[in-house]
N, C-alpha and C. Protein backbone atom coordinates (compact mmCIF):
# COMPACT_ATOMS: atom_id res chain seq x y z
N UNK A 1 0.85 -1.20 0.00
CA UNK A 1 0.00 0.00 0.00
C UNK A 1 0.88 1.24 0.00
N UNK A 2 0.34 2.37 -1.03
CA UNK A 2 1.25 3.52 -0.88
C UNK A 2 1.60 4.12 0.46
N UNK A 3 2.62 4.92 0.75
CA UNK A 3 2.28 5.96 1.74
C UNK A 3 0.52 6.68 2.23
N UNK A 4 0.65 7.14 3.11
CA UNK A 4 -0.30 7.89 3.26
C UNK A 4 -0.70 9.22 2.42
N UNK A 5 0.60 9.72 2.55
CA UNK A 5 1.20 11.23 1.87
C UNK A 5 0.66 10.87 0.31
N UNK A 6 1.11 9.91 -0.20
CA UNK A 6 1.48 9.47 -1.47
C UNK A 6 -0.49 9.09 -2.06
N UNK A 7 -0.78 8.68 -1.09
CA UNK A 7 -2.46 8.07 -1.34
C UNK A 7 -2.86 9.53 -1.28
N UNK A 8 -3.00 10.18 -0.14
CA UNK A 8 -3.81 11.67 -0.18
C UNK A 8 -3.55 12.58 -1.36
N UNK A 9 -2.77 12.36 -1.66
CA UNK A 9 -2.18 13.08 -2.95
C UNK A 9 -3.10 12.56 -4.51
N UNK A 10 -2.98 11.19 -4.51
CA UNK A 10 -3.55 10.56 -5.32
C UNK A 10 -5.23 10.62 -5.46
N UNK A 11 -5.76 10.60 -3.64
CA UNK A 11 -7.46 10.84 -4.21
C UNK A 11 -7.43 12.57 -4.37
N UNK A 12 -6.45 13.27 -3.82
CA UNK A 12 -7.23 14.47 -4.53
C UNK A 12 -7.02 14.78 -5.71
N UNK A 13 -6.35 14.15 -6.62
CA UNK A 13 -5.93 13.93 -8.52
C UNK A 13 -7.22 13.63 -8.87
N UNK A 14 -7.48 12.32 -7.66
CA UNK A 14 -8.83 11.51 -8.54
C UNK A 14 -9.95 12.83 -8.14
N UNK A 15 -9.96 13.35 -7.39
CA UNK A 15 -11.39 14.43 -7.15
C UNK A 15 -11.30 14.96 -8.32
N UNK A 16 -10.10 15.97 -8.45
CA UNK A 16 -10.32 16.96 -9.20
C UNK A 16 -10.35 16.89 -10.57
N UNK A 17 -10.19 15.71 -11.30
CA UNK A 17 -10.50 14.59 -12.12
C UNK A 17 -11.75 14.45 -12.73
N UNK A 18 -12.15 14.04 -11.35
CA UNK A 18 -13.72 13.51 -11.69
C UNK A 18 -14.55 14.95 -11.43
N UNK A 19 -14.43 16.01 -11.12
CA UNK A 19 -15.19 17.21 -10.75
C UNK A 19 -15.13 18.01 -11.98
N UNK A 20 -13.84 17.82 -12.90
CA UNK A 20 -14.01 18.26 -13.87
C UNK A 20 -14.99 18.23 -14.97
N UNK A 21 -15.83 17.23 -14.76
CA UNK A 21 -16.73 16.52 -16.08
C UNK A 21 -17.91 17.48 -15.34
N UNK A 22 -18.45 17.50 -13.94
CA UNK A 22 -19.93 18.23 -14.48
C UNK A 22 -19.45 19.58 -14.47
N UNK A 23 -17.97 19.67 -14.20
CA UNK A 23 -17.92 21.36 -14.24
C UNK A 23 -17.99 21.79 -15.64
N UNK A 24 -17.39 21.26 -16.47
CA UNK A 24 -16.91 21.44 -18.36
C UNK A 24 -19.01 21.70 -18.47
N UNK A 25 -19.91 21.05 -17.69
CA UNK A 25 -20.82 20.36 -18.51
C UNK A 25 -21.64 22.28 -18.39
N UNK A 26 -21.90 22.49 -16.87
CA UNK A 26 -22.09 23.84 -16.37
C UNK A 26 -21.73 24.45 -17.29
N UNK A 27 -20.10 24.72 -17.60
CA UNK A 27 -19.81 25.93 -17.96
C UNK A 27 -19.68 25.90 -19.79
N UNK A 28 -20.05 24.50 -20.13
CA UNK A 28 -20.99 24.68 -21.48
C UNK A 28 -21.59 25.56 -21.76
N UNK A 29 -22.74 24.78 -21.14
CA UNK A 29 -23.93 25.14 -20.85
C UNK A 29 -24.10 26.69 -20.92
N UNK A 30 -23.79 27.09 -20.27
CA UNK A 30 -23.74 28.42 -19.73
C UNK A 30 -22.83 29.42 -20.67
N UNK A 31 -21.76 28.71 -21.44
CA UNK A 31 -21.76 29.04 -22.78
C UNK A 31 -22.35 29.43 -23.82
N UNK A 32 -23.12 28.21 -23.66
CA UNK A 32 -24.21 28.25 -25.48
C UNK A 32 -25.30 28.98 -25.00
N UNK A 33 -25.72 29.21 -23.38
CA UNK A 33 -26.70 29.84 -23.60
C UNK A 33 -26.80 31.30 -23.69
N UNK A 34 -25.38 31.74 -23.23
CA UNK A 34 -24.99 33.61 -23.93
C UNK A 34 -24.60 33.79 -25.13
N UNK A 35 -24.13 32.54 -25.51
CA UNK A 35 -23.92 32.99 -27.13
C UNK A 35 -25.43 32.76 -28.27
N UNK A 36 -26.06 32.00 -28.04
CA UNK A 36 -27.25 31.92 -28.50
C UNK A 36 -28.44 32.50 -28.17
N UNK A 37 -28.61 32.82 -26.59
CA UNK A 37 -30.02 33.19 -26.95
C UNK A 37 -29.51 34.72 -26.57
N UNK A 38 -30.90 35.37 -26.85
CA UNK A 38 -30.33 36.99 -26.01
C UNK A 38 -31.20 37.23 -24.99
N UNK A 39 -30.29 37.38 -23.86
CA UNK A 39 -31.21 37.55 -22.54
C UNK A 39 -31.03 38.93 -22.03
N UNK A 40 -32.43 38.87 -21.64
CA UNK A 40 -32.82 40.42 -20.91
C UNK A 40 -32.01 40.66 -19.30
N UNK A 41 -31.48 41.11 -18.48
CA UNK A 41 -31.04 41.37 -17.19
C UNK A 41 -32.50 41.25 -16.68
N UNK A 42 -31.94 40.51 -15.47
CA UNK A 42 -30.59 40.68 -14.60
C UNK A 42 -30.11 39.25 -15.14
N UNK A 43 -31.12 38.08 -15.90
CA UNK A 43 -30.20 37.06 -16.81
C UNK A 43 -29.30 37.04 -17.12
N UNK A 44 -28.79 37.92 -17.61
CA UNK A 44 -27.61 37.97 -18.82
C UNK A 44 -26.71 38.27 -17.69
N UNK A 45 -26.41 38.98 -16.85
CA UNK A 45 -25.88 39.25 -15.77
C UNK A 45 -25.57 38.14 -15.22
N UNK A 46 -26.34 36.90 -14.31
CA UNK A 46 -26.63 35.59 -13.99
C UNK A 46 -25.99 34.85 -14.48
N UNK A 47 -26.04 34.61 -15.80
CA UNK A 47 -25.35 33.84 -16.71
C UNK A 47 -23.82 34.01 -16.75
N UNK A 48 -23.55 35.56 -17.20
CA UNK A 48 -22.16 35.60 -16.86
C UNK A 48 -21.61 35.21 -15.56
N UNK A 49 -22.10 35.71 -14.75
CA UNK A 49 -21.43 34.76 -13.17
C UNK A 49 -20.87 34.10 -13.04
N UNK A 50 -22.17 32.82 -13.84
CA UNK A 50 -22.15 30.97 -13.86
C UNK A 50 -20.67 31.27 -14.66
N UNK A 51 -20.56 31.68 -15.81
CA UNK A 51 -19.42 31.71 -16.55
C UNK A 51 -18.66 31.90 -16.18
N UNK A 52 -18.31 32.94 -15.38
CA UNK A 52 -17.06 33.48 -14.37
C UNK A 52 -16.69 32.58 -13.35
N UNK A 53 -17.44 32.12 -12.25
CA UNK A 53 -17.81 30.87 -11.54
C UNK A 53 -17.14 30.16 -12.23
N UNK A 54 -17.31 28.90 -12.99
CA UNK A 54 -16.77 27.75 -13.77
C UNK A 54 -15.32 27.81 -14.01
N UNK A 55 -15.26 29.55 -14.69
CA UNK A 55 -13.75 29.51 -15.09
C UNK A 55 -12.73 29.31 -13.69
N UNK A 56 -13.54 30.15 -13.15
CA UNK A 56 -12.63 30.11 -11.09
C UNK A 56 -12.57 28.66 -10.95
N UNK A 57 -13.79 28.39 -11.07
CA UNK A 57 -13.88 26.98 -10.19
C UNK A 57 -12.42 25.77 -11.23
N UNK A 58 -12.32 26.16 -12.04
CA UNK A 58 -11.35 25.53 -13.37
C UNK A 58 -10.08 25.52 -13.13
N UNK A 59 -9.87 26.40 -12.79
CA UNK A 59 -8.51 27.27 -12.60
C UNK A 59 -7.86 26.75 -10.75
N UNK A 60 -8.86 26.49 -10.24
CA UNK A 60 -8.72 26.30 -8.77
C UNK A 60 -8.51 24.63 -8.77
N UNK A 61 -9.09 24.04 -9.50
CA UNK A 61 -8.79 22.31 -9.89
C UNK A 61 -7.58 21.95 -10.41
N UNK A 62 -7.36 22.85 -11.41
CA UNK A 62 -5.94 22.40 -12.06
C UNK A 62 -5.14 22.70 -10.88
N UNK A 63 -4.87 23.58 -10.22
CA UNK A 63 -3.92 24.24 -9.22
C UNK A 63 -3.76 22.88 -8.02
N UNK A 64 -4.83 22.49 -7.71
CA UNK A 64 -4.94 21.55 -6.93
C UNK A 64 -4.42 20.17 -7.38
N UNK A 65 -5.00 19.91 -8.83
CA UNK A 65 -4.38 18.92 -9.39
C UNK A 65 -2.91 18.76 -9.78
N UNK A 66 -2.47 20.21 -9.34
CA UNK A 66 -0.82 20.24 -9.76
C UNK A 66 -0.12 20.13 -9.14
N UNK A 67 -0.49 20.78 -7.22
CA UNK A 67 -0.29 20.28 -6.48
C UNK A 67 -0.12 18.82 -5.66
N UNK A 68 -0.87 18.15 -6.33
CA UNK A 68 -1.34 16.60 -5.58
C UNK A 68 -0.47 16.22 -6.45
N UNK A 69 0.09 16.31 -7.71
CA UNK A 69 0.78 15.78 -8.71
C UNK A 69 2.42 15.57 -8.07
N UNK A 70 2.53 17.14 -7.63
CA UNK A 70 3.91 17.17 -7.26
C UNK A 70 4.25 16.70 -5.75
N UNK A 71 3.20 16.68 -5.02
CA UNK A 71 3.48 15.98 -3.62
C UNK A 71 2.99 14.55 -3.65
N UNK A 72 2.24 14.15 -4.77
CA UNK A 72 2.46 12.36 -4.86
C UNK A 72 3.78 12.57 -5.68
N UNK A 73 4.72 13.03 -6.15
CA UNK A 73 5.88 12.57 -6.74
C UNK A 73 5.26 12.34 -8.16
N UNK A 74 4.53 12.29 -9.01
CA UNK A 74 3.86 12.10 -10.38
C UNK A 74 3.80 13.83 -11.23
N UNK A 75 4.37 14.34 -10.81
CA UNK A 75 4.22 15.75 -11.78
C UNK A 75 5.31 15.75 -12.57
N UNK A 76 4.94 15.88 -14.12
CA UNK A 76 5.35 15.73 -15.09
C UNK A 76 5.31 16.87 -15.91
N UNK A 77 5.88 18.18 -15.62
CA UNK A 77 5.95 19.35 -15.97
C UNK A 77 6.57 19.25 -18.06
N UNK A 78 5.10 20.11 -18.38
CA UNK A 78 5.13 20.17 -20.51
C UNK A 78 6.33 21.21 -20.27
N UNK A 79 7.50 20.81 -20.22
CA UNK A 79 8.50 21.63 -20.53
C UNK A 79 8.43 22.39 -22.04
N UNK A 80 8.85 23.29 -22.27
CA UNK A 80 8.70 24.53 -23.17
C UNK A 80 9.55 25.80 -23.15
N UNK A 81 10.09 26.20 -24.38
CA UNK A 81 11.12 27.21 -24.48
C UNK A 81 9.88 28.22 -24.82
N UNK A 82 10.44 29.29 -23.48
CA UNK A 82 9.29 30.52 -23.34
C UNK A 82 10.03 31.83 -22.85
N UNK A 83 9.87 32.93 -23.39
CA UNK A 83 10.75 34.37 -22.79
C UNK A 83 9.97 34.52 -21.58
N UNK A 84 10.67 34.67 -20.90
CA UNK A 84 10.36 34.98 -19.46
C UNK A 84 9.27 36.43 -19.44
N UNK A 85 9.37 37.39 -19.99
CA UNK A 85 8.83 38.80 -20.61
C UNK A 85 7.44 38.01 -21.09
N UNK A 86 7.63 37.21 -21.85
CA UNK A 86 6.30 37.10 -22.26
C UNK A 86 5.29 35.60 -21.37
N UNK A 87 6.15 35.33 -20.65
CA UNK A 87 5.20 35.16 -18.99
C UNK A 87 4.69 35.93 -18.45
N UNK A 88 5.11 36.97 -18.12
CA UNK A 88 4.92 38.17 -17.43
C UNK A 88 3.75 38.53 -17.82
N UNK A 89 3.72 38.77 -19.35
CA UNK A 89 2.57 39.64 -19.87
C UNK A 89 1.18 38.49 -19.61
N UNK A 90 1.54 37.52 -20.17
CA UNK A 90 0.27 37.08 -19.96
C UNK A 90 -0.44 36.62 -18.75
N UNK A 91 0.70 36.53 -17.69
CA UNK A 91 0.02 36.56 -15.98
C UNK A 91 -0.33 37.53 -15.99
N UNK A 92 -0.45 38.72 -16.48
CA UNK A 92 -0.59 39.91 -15.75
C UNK A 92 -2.08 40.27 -16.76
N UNK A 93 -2.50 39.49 -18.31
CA UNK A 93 -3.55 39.62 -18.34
C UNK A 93 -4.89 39.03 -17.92
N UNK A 94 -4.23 38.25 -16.82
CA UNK A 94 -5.18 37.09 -15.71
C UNK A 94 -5.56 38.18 -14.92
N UNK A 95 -4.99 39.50 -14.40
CA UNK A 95 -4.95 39.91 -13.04
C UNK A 95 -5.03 41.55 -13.41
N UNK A 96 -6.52 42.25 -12.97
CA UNK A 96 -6.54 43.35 -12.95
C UNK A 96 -6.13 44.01 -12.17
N UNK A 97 -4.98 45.32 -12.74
CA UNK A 97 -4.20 46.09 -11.64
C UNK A 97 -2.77 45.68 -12.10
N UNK A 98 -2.48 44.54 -12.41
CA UNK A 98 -1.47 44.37 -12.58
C UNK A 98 -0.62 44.72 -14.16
N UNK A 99 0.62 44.90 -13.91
CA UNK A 99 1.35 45.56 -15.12
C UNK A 99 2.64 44.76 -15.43
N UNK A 100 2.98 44.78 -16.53
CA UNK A 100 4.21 43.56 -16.82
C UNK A 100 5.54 44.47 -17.73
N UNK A 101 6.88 44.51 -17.12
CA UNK A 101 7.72 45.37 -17.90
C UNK A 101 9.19 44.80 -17.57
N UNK A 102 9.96 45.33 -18.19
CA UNK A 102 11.29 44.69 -18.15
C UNK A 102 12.40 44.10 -19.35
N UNK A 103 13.30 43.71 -19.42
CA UNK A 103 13.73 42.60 -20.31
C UNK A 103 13.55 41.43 -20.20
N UNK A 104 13.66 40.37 -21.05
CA UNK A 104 13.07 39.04 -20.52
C UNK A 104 14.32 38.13 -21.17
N UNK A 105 14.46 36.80 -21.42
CA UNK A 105 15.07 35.92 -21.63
C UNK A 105 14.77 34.43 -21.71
N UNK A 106 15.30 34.24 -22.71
CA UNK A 106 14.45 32.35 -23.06
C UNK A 106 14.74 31.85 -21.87
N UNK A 107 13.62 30.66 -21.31
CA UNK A 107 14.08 29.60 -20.33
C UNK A 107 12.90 28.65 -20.59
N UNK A 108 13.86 27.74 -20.51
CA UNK A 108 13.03 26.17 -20.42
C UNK A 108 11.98 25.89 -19.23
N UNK A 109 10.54 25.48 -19.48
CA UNK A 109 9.90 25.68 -18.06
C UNK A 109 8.23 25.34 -18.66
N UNK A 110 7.73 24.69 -17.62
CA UNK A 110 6.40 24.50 -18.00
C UNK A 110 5.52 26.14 -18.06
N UNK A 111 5.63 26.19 -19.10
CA UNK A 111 5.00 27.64 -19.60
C UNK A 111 3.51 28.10 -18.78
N UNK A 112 2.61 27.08 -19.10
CA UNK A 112 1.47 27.09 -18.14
C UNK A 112 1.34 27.47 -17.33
N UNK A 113 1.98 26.56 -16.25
CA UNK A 113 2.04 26.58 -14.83
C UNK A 113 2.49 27.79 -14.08
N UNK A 114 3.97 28.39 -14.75
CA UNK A 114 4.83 29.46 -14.36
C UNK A 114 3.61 30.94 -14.65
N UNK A 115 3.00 30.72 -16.04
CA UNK A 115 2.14 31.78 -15.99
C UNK A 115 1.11 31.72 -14.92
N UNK A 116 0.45 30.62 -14.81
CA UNK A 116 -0.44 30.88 -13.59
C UNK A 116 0.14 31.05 -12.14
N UNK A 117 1.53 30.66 -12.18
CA UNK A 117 2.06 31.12 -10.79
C UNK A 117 1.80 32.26 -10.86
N UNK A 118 2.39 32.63 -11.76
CA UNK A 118 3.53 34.48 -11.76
C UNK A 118 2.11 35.26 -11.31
N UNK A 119 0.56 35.20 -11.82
CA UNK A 119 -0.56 35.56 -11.90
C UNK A 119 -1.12 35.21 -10.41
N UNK A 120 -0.70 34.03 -9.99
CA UNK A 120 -0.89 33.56 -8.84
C UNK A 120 -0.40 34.77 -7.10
N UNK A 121 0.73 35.10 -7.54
CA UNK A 121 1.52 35.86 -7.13
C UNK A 121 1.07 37.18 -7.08
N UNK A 122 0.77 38.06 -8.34
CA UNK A 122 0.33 38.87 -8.66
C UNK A 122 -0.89 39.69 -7.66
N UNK A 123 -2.09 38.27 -7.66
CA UNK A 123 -3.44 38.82 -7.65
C UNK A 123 -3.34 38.58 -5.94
N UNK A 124 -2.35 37.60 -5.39
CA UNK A 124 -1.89 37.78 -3.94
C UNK A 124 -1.61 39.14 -3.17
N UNK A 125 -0.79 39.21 -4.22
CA UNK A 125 -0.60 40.89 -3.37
C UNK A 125 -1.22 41.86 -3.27
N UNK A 126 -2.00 41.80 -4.76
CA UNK A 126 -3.43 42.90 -4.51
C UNK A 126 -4.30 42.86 -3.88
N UNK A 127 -4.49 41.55 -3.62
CA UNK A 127 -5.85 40.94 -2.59
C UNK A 127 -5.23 41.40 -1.17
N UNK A 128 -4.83 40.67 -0.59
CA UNK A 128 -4.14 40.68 0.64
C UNK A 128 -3.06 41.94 0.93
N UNK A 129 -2.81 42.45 -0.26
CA UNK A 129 -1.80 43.41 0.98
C UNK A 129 -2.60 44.84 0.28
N UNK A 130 -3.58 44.98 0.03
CA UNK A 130 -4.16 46.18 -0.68
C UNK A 130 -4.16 46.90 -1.58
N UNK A 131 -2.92 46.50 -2.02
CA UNK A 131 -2.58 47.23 -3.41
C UNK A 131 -3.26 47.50 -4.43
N UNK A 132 -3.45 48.75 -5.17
CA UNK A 132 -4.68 48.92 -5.84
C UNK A 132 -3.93 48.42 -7.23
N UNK A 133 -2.36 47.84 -7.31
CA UNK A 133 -1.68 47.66 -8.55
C UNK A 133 -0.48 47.32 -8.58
N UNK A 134 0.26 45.95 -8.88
CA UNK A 134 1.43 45.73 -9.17
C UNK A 134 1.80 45.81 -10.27
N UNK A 135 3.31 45.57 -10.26
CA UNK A 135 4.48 45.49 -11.64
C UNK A 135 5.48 44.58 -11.30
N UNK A 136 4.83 43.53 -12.55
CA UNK A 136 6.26 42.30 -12.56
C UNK A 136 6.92 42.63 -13.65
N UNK A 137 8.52 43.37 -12.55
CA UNK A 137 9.33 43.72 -13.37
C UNK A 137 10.24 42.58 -13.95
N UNK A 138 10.64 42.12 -15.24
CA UNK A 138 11.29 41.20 -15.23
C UNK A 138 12.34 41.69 -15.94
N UNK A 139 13.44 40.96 -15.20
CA UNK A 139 15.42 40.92 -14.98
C UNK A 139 15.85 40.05 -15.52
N UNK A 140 16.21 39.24 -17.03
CA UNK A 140 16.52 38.08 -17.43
C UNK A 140 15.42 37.11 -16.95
N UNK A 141 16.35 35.60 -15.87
CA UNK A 141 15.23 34.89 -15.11
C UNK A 141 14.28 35.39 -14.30
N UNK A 142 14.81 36.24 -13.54
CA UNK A 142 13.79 36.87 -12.51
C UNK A 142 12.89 37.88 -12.68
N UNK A 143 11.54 37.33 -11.86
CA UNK A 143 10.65 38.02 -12.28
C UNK A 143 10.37 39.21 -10.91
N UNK A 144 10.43 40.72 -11.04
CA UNK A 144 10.62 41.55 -9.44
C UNK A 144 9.20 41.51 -9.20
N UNK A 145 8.34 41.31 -8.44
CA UNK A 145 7.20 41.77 -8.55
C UNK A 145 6.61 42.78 -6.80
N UNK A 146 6.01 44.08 -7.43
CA UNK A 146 6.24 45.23 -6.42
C UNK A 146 4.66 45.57 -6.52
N UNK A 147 4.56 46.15 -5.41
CA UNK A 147 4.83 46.01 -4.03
C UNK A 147 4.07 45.14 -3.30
N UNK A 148 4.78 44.58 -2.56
CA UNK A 148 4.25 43.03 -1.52
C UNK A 148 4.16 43.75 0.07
N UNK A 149 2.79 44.47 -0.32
CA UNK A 149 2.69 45.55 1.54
C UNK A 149 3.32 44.23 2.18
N UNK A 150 3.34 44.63 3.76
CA UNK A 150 3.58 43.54 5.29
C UNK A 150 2.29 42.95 5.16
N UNK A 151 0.76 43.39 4.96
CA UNK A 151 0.09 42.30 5.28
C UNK A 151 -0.16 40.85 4.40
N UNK A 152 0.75 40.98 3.21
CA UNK A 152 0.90 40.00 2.01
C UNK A 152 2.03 38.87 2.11
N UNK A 153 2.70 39.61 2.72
CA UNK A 153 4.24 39.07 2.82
C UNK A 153 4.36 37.12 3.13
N UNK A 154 3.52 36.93 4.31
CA UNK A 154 3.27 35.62 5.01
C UNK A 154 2.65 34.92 3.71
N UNK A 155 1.91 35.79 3.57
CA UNK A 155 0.02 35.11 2.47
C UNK A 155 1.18 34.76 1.59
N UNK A 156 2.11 35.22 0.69
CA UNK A 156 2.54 35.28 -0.89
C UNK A 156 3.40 34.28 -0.42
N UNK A 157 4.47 33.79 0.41
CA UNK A 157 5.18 32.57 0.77
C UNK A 157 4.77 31.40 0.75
N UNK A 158 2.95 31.72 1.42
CA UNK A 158 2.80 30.46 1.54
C UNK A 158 3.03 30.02 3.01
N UNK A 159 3.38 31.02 4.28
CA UNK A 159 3.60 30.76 5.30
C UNK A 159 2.25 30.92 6.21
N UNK A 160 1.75 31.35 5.78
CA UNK A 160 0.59 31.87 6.36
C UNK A 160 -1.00 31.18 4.98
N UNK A 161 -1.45 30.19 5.42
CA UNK A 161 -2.23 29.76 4.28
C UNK A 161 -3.52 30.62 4.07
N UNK A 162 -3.79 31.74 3.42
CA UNK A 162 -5.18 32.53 3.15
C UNK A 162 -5.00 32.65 1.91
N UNK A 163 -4.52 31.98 0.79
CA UNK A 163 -4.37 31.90 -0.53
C UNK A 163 -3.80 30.54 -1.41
N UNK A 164 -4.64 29.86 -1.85
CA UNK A 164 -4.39 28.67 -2.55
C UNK A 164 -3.34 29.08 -3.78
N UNK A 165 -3.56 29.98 -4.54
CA UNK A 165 -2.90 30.16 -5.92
C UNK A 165 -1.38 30.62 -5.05
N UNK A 166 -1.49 31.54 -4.61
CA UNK A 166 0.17 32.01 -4.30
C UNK A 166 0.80 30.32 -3.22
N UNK A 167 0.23 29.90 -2.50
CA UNK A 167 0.55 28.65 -1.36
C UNK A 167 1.34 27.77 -2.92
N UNK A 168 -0.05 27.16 -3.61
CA UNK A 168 0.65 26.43 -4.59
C UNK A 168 2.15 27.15 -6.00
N UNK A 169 1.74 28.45 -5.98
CA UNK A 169 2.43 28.87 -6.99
C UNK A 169 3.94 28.52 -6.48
N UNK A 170 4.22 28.75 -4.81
CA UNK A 170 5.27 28.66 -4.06
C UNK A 170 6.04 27.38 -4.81
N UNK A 171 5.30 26.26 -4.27
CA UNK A 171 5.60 24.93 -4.84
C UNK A 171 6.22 24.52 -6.09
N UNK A 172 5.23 25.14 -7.11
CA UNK A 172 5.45 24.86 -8.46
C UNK A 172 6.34 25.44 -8.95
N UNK A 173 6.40 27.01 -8.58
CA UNK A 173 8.41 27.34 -8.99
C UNK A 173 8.90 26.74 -8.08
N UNK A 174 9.15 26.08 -7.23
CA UNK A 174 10.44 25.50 -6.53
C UNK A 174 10.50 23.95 -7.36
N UNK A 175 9.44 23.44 -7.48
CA UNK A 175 9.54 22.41 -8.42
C UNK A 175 10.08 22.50 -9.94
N UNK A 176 10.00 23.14 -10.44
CA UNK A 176 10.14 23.79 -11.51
C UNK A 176 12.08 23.93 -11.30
N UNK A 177 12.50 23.83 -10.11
CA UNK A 177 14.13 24.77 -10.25
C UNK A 177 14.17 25.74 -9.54
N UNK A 178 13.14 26.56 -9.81
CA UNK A 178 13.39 27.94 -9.65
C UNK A 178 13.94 28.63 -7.82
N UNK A 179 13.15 29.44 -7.37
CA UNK A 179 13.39 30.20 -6.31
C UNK A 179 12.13 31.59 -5.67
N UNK A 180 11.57 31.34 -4.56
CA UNK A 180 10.68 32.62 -4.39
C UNK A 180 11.32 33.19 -3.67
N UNK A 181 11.27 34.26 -3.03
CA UNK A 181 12.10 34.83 -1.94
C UNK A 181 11.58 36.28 -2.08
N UNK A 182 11.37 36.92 -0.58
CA UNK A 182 10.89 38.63 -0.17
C UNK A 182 12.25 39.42 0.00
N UNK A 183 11.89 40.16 -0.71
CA UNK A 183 13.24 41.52 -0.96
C UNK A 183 12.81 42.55 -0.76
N UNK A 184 12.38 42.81 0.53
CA UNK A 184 11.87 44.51 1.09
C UNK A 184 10.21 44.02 0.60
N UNK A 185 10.06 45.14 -0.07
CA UNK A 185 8.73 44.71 -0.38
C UNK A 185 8.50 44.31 -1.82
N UNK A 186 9.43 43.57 -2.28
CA UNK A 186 9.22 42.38 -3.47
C UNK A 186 9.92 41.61 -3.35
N UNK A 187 8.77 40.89 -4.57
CA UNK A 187 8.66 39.23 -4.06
C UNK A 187 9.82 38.95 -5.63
N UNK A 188 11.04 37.81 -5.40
CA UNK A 188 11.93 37.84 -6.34
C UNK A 188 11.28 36.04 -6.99
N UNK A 189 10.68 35.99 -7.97
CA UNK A 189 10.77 34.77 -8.65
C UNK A 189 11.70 34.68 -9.84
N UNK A 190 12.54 33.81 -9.45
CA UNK A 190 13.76 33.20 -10.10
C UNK A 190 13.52 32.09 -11.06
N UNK A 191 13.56 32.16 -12.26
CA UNK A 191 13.10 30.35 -12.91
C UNK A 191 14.43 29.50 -13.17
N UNK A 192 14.48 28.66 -13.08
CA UNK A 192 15.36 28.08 -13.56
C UNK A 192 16.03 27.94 -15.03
């Protein structure tokens, strides 16, 4: 019989697995029915929600499923040659408030994942430390990302658990190679 560690890891793969099928089915659904019919408010309003909803709820499964991947030992990162700059940009069009600038540089790295960290990261600091707006400045590998107030600081490590995306993002760049680390009030992600 596996570990314990190794099993817990494994049924939450299998949850988020199997949760995926009526979620895809919802957020069909809820698809075809804004693109096809035309609804009057507060419907149309409603509808988008469900839509918004699904995508969260989507985004929060994979994270989980990437997690359970890499603490059962089974994560198998789609390695990919990607400019670091153009990580940046597209975490940062996950995350309102946030701004993406710098030079960037090729690196090998599950492209995906690193974007939903970097985004992960991002929407941490705005949430939790108040910020009405960050900038992931990026330095070659490293990505600067400013400003990480004191009440974010714990949350964005991962030391303090009130955030799933930044807790896991922690993980997945360190899995990945890379490096997180607080520098005054930014947060330094390093990729490998």
């Amino acid at each position: 019989m596996p570990s314990q560690d190794t099993f817990f890891a494994r049924l939450v793969s299998l949850a988020c697995h199997d949760l995926r099928t009526p979620l895809a089915t919802v957020h069909g659904f809820a698809r075809t029915i804004e693109r096809t019919q035309k609804l009057e408010e507060p419907l149309a309003r409603y509808v988008e929600m469900i839509n918004a909803a699904a995508g969260q709820l989507t985004d929060l499964l994979e994270t989980l499923s990437t997690v359970a991947r890499i603490e059962g030992r089974r994560y198998e990162p789609l390695v990919v040659e990607t400019d670091t700059l153009d990580l940046a940009r597209s975490a940062v069009d996950r995350v309102t408030g946030a701004s993406a600038e710098g030079a960037g540089t090729s690196v090998s790295t599950d492209a995906e994942q690193m974007e939903r960290s970097l985004a992960a990261f991002a929407s941490c600091a705005i949430r939790h430390g108040a910020a009405p707006s960050v900038t992931l400045r990026v330095e070659g590998k490293t990505v600067v990302l400013k400003p990480v107030n004191e009440s974010a600081r714990a949350v964005i490590l991962g030391e303090e658990l009130r955030d799933l995306g930044a807790a896991a993002a922690v993980l997945i760049v360190r899995s990945l190679g890379g490096s997180v680390e607080l520098d005054g009030d930014a947060l330094r992600v390093t990729l490998a």
